[in-house]
Protein backbone atom coordinates (compact mmCIF):
# COMPACT_ATOMS: atom_id res chain seq x y z
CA UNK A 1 0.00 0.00 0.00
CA UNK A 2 1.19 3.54 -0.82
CA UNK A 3 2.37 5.86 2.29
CA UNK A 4 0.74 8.75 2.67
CA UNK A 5 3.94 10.67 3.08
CA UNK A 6 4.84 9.38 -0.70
CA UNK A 7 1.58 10.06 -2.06
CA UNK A 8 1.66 13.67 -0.59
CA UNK A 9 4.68 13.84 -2.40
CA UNK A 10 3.62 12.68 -5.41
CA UNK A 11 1.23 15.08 -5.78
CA UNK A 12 3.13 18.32 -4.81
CA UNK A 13 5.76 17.04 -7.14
CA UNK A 14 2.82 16.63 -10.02
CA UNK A 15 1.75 19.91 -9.65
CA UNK A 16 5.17 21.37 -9.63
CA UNK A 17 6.08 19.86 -12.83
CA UNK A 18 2.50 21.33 -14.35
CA UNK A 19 3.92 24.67 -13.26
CA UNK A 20 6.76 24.61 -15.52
CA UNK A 21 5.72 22.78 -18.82
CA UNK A 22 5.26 24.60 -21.60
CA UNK A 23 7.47 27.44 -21.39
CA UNK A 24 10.44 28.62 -24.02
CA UNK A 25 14.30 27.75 -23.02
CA UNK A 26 15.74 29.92 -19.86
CA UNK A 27 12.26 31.77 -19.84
CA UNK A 28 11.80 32.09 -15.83
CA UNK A 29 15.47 31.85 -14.95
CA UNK A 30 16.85 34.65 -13.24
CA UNK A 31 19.85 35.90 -15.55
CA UNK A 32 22.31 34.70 -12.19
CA UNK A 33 21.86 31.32 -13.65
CA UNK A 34 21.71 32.13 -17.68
CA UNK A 35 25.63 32.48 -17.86
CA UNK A 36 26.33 29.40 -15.39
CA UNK A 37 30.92 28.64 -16.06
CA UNK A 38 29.68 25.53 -18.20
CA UNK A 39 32.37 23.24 -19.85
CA UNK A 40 31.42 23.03 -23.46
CA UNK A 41 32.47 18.91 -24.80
CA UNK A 42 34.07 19.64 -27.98
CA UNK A 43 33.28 17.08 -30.72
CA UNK A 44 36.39 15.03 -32.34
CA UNK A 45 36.70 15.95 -36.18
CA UNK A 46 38.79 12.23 -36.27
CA UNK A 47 38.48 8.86 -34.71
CA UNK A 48 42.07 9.02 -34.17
CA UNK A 49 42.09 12.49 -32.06
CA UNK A 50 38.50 10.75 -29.78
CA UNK A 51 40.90 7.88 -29.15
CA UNK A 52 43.61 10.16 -28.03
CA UNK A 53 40.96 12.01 -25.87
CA UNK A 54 38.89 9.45 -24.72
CA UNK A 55 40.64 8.50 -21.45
CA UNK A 56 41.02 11.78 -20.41
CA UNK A 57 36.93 11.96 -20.81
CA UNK A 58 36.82 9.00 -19.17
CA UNK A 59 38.93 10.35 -16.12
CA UNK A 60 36.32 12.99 -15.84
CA UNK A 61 33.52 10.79 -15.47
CA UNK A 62 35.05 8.34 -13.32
CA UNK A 63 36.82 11.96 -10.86
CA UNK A 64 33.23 13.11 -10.32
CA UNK A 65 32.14 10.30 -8.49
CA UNK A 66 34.18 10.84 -5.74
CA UNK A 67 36.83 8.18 -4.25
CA UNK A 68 34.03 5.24 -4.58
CA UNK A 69 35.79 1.81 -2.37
CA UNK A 70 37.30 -0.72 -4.77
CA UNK A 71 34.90 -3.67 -5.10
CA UNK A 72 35.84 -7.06 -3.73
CA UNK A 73 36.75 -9.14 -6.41
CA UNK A 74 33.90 -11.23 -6.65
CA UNK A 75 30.54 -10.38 -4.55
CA UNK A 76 29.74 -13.46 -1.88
CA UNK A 77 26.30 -14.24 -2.90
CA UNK A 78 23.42 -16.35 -0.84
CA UNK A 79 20.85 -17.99 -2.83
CA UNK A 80 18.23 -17.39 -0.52
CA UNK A 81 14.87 -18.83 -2.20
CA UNK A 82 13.97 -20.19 -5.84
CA UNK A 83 10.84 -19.67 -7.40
CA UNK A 84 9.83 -21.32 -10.96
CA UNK A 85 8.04 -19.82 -13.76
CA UNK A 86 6.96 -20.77 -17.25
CA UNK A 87 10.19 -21.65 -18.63
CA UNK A 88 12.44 -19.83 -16.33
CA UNK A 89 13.33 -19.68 -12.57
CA UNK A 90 14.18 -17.16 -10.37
CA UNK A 91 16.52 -17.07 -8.03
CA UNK A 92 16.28 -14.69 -5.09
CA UNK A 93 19.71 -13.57 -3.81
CA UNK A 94 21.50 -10.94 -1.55
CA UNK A 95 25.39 -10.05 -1.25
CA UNK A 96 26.84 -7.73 1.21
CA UNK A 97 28.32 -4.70 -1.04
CA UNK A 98 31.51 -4.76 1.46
CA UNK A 99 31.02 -1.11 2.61
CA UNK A 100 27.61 -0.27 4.72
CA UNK A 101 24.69 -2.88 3.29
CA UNK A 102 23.28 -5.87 2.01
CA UNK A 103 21.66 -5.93 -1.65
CA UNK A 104 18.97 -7.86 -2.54
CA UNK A 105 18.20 -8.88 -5.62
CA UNK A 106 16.87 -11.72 -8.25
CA UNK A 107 18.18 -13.31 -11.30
CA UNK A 108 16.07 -15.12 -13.61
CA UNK A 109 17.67 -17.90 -15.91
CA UNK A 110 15.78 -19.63 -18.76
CA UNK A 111 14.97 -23.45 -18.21
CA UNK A 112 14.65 -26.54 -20.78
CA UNK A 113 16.95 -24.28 -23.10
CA UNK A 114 20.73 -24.51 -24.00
CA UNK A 115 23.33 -22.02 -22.79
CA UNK A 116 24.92 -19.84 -22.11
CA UNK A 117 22.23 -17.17 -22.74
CA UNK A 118 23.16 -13.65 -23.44
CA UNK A 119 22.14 -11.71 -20.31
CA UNK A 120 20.71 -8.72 -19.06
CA UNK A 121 20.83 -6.40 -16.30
CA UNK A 122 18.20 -4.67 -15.39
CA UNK A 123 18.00 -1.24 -13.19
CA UNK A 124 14.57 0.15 -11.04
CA UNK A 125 13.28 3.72 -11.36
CA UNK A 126 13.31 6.22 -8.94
CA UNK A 127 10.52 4.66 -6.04
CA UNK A 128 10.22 1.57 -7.54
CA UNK A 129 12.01 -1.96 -7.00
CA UNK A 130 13.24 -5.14 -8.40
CA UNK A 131 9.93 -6.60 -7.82
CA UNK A 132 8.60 -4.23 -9.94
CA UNK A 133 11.16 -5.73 -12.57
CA UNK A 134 10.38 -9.40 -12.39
CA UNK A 135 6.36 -9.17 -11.97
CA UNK A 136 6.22 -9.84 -8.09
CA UNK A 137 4.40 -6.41 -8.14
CA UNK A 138 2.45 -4.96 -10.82
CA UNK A 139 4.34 -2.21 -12.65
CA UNK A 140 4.66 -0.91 -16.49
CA UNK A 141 8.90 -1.73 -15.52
CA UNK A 142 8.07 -5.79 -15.17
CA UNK A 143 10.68 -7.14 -17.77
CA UNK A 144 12.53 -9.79 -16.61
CA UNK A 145 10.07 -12.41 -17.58
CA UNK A 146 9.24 -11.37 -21.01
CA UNK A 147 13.20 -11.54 -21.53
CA UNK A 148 13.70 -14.46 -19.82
CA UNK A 149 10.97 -16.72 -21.79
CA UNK A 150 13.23 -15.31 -25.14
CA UNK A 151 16.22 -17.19 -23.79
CA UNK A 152 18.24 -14.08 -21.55
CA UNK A 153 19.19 -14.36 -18.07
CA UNK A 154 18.17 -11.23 -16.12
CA UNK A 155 19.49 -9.52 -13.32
CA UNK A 156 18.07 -7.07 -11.12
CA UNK A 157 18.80 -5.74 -7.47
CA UNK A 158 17.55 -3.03 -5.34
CA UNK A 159 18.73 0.33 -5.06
CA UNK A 160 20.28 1.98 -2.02
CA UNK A 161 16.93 3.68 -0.79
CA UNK A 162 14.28 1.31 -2.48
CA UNK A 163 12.61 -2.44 -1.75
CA UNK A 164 14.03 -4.57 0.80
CA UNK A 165 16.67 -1.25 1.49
CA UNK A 166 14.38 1.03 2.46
CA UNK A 167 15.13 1.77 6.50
CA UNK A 168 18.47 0.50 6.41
CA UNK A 169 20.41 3.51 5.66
CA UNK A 170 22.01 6.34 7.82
CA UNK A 171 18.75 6.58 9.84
CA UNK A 172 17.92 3.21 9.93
CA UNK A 173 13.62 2.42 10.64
CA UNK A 174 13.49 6.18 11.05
CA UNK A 175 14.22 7.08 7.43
CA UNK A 176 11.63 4.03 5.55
CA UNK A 177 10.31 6.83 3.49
CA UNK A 178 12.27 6.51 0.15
CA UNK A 179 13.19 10.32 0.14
CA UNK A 180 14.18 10.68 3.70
CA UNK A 181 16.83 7.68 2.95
CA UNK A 182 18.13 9.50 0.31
CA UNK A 183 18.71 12.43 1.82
CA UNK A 184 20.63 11.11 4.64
CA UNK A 185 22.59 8.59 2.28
CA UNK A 186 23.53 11.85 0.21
CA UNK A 187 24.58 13.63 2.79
CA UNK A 188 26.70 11.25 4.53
CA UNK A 189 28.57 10.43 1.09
CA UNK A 190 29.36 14.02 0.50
CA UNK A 191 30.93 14.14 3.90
CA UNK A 192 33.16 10.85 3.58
CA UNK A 193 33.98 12.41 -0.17
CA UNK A 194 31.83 10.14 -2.51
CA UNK A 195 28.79 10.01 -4.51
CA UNK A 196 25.77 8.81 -3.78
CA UNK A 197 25.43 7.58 -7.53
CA UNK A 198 28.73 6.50 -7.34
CA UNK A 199 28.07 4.01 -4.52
CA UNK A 200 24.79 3.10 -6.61
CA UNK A 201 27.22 2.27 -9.41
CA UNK A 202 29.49 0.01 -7.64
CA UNK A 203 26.02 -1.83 -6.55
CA UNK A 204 25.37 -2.22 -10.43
CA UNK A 205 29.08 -3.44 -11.16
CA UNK A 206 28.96 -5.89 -7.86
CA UNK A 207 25.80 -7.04 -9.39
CA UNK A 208 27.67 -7.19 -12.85
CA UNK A 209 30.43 -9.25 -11.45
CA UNK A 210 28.10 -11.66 -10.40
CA UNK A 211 25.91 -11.60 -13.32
CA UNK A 212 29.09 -12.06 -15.71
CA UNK A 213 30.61 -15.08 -13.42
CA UNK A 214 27.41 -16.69 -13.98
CA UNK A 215 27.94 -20.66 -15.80
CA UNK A 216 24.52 -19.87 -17.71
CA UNK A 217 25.41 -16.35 -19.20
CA UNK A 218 28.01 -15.73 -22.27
CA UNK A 219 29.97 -12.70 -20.29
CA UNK A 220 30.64 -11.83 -24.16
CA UNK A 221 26.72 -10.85 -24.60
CA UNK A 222 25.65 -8.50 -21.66
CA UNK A 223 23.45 -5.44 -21.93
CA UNK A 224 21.84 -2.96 -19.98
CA UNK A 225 18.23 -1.47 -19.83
CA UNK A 226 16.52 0.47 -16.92
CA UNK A 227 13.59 3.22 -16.75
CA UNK A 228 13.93 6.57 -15.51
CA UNK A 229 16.39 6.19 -12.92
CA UNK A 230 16.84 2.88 -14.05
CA UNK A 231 17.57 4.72 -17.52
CA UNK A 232 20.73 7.11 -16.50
CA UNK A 233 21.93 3.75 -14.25
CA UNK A 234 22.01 2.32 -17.48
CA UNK A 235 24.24 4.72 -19.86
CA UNK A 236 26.05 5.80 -17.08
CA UNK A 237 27.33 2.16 -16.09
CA UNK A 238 27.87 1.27 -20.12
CA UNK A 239 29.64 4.29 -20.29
CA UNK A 240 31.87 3.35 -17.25
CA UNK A 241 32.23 -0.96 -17.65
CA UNK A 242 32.56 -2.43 -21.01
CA UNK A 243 31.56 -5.66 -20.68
CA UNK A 244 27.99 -3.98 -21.06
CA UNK A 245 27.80 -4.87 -24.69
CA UNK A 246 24.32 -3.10 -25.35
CA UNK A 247 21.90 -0.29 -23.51
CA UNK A 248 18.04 0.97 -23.92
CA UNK A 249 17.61 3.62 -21.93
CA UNK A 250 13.65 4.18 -21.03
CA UNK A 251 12.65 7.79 -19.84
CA UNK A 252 15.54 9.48 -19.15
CA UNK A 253 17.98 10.43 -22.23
CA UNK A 254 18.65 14.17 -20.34
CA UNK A 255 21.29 16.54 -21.26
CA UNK A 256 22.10 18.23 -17.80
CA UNK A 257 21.94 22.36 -18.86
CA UNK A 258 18.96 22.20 -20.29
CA UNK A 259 17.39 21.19 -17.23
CA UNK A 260 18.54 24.24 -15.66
CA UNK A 261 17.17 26.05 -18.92
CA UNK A 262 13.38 24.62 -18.53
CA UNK A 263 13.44 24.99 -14.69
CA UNK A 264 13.38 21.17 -13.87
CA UNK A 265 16.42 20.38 -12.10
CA UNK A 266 13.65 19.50 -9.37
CA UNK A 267 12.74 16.52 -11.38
CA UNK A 268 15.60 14.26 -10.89
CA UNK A 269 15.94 13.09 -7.11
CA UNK A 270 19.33 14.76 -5.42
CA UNK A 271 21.46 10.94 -6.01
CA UNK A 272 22.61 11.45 -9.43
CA UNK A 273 24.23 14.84 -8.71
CA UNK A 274 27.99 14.38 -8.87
CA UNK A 275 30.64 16.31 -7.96
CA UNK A 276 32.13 19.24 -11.08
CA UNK A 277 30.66 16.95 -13.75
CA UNK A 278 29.54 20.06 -15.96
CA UNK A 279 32.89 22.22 -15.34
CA UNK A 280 34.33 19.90 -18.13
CA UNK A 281 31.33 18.83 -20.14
CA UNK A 282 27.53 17.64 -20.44
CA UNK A 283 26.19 14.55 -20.38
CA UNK A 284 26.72 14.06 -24.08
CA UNK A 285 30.40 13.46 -22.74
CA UNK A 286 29.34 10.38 -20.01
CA UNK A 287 27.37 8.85 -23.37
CA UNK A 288 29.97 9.81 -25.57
CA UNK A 289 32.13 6.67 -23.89
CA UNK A 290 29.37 4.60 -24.60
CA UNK A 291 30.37 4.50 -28.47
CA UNK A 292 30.28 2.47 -30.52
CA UNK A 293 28.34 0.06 -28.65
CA UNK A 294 24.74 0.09 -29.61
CA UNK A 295 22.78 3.03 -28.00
CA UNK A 296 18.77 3.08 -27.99
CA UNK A 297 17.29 6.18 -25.73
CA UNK A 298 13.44 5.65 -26.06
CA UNK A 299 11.68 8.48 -24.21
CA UNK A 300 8.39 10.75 -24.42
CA UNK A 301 8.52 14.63 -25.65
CA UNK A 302 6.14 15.55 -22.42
CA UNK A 303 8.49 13.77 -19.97
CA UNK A 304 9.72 16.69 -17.75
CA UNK A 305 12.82 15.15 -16.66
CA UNK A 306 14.09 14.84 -20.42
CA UNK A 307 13.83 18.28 -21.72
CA UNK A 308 13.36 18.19 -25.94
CA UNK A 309 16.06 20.43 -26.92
CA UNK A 310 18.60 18.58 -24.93
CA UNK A 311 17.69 15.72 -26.18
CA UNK A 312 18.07 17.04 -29.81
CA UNK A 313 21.12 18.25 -29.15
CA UNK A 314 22.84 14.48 -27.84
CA UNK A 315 20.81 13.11 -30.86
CA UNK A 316 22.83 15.52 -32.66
CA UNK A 317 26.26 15.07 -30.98
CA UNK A 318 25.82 10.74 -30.48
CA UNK A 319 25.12 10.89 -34.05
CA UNK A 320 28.24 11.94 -34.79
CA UNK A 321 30.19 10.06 -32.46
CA UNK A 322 29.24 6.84 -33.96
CA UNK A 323 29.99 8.26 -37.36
CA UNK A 324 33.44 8.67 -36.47
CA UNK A 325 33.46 4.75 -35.87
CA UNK A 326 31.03 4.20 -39.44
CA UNK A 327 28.42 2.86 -36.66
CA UNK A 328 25.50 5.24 -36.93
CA UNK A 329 22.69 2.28 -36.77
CA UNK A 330 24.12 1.46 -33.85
CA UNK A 331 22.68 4.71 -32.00
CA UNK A 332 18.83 5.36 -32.28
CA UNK A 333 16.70 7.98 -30.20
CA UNK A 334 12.91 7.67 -30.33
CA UNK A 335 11.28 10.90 -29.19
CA UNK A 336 7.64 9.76 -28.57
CA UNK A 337 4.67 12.64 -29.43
CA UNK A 338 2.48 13.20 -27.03
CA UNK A 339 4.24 11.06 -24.11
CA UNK A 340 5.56 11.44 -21.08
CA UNK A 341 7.41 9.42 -17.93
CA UNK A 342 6.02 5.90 -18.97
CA UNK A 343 7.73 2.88 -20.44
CA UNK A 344 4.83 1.65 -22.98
CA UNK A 345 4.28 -1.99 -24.31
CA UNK A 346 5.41 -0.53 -27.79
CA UNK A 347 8.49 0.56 -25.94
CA UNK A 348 9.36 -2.89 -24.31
CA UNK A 349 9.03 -4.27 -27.80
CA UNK A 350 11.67 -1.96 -29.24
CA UNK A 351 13.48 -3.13 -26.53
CA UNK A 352 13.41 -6.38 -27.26
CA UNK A 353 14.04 -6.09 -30.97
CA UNK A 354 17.19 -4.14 -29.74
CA UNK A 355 18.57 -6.99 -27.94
CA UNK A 356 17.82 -9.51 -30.53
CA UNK A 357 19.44 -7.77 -32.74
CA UNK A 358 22.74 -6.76 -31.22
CA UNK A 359 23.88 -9.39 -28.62
């Protein structure tokens, strides 16, 4: 059942995003915050000079998540329960990340079929759960099963403040509101000099490790899909790990200034902020890494948290990236008319198709 503290929230959030829909780029800023010291990412005119660049990009990315703990070299997962399905089972799991928690998650592994099976791991929006994923409560984000009866194995956990984690952060059963957790969990980063989404990353990668170790899966054919939070989890950890072969990113392709520029910084949660990120360069610079492994952003032009022109404007600069490597099919955006913060059936099928086709 829904809290009443999250549904209040809900709807003072819905009503704030109503406020600022519809109006022109910077229109409403004050002009203290139209001429922000923004690091421009300057395309490559070669191949040659992105491959000289690119670690120095990657540096970036990896600086402004703070000094994020080295993971263990393999996570020590429990199997904790098994549940079967129609032509899969699921396996319910938990690992202790080796710096402040235990993760739960599931992985679900195709039965009565030959392997190993290309694999995927999948990442939770903002408030949701890895239930949510694998149909153990009903949400537009279940997955896991429709990918599982098409012969992947699919991973999912729980994020730091969400499912079986929520009251076990800084303020333990005090803090079992979602947004409370992450506040604290914030916080307490910042002070120890990490990220928030850093530490959410090294979840993902612990949860890669394990996924990649796996006898069933060919470590060779991994890829990564999430919604909305899920989404940036997604491209960020492609852009950071390599042995993510493949991404769709659901409801969240967002270039970071023009959130500033339509007023809607307030629709991302406070755990993706990172530390001097946008001194250097935008988020077409995080992505950029990502090339030329295939891309698909899928994402509605009324979803607040994705503003149109920035997402024009990576369309623009991806596009060429993957030129540069002669692999333009292997980045697609879908801007959806009329559509906001949803992941549709028609989306999940484009998903799919994506999969099929590149791992």
């Amino acid at each position: 059942m829904l809290r009443l503290a999250d549904l209040v929230l809900r709807i003072t959030w819905a009503y704030l995003l109503r406020r600022g829909r519809g109006q022109a780029p910077w229109e409403g800023v004050p002009e203290a915050y139209r001429d922000l010291p923004l690091g421009k990412f300057d395309l490559p005119a070669t191949l040659m000079e992105w491959i000289e660049r690119r670690p120095s990009v990657e540096s970036i990315v990896r600086d402004s998540l703070g000094n994020i703990p080295l993971r263990p070299s393999s996570p020590k997962v429990r199997i904790v329960a098994t549940d079967m399905q129609n032509g899969y089972r699921v396996e319910k799991f938990t690992f202790h990340n080796e710096v402040d928690t235990e993760v739960p998650g599931y992985i679900a592994i195709p039965e009565n079929k030959p392997g190993p099976f290309p694999a995927i791991l999948t990442m939770h929006g903002h408030g949701s759960s890895k239930d949510s994923m694998f149909g153990y409560s009903k949400s537009p984000q279940n997955v896991a099963g429709m990918l599982a009866e098409r012969g992947y194995v699919v991973l999912g956990i729980d994020n730091y403040f969400n499912g079986e984690r929520r009251g076990k952060g800084p303020g333990g059963d005090l803090e079992t509101l979602a947004s409370m957790q992450e506040m604290s969990l914030f916080k307490l980063n910042l002070w120890l000099g990490r990220s928030l989404w850093g530490m959410m990353l090294r979840d993902e990668q612990m949860a890669l490790d394990y996924l990649a170790g796996r006898p069933e899966v060919d470590p060779g054919r991994i890829g990564a899909q999430g919604m909305s939070m899920g989404s940036t989890r997604a491209w960020w950890l492609g852009a950071l790990d390599d042995r993510i072969q493949a991404v769709v990113a659901v409801a969240c392709f967002t270039r970071y200034e023009d959130l500033i520029a339509a007023r809607e910084l307030r629709s991302h949660g406070i755990y993706y902020f990172v530390y001097g990120l946008l001194k250097h360069f935008d988020s077409e610079g995080v992505m950029s890494l990502l090339a030329p492994r295939p891309f698909l952003a899928l994402t509605g032009d009324c979803d607040s948290g994705s503003p149109v022109a920035g997402m024009k404007r990576l369309e623009d600069a991806l596009g060429r990236m993957y030129a540069l490597y002669g692999k333009q099919d292997a980045f697609q955006s879908v801007i959806y008319s009329k559509t906001g913060h949803v992941y549709t059936d028609e989306m999940k099928h484009r998903m799919v198709e994506w999969f099929d086709r590149h791992l």
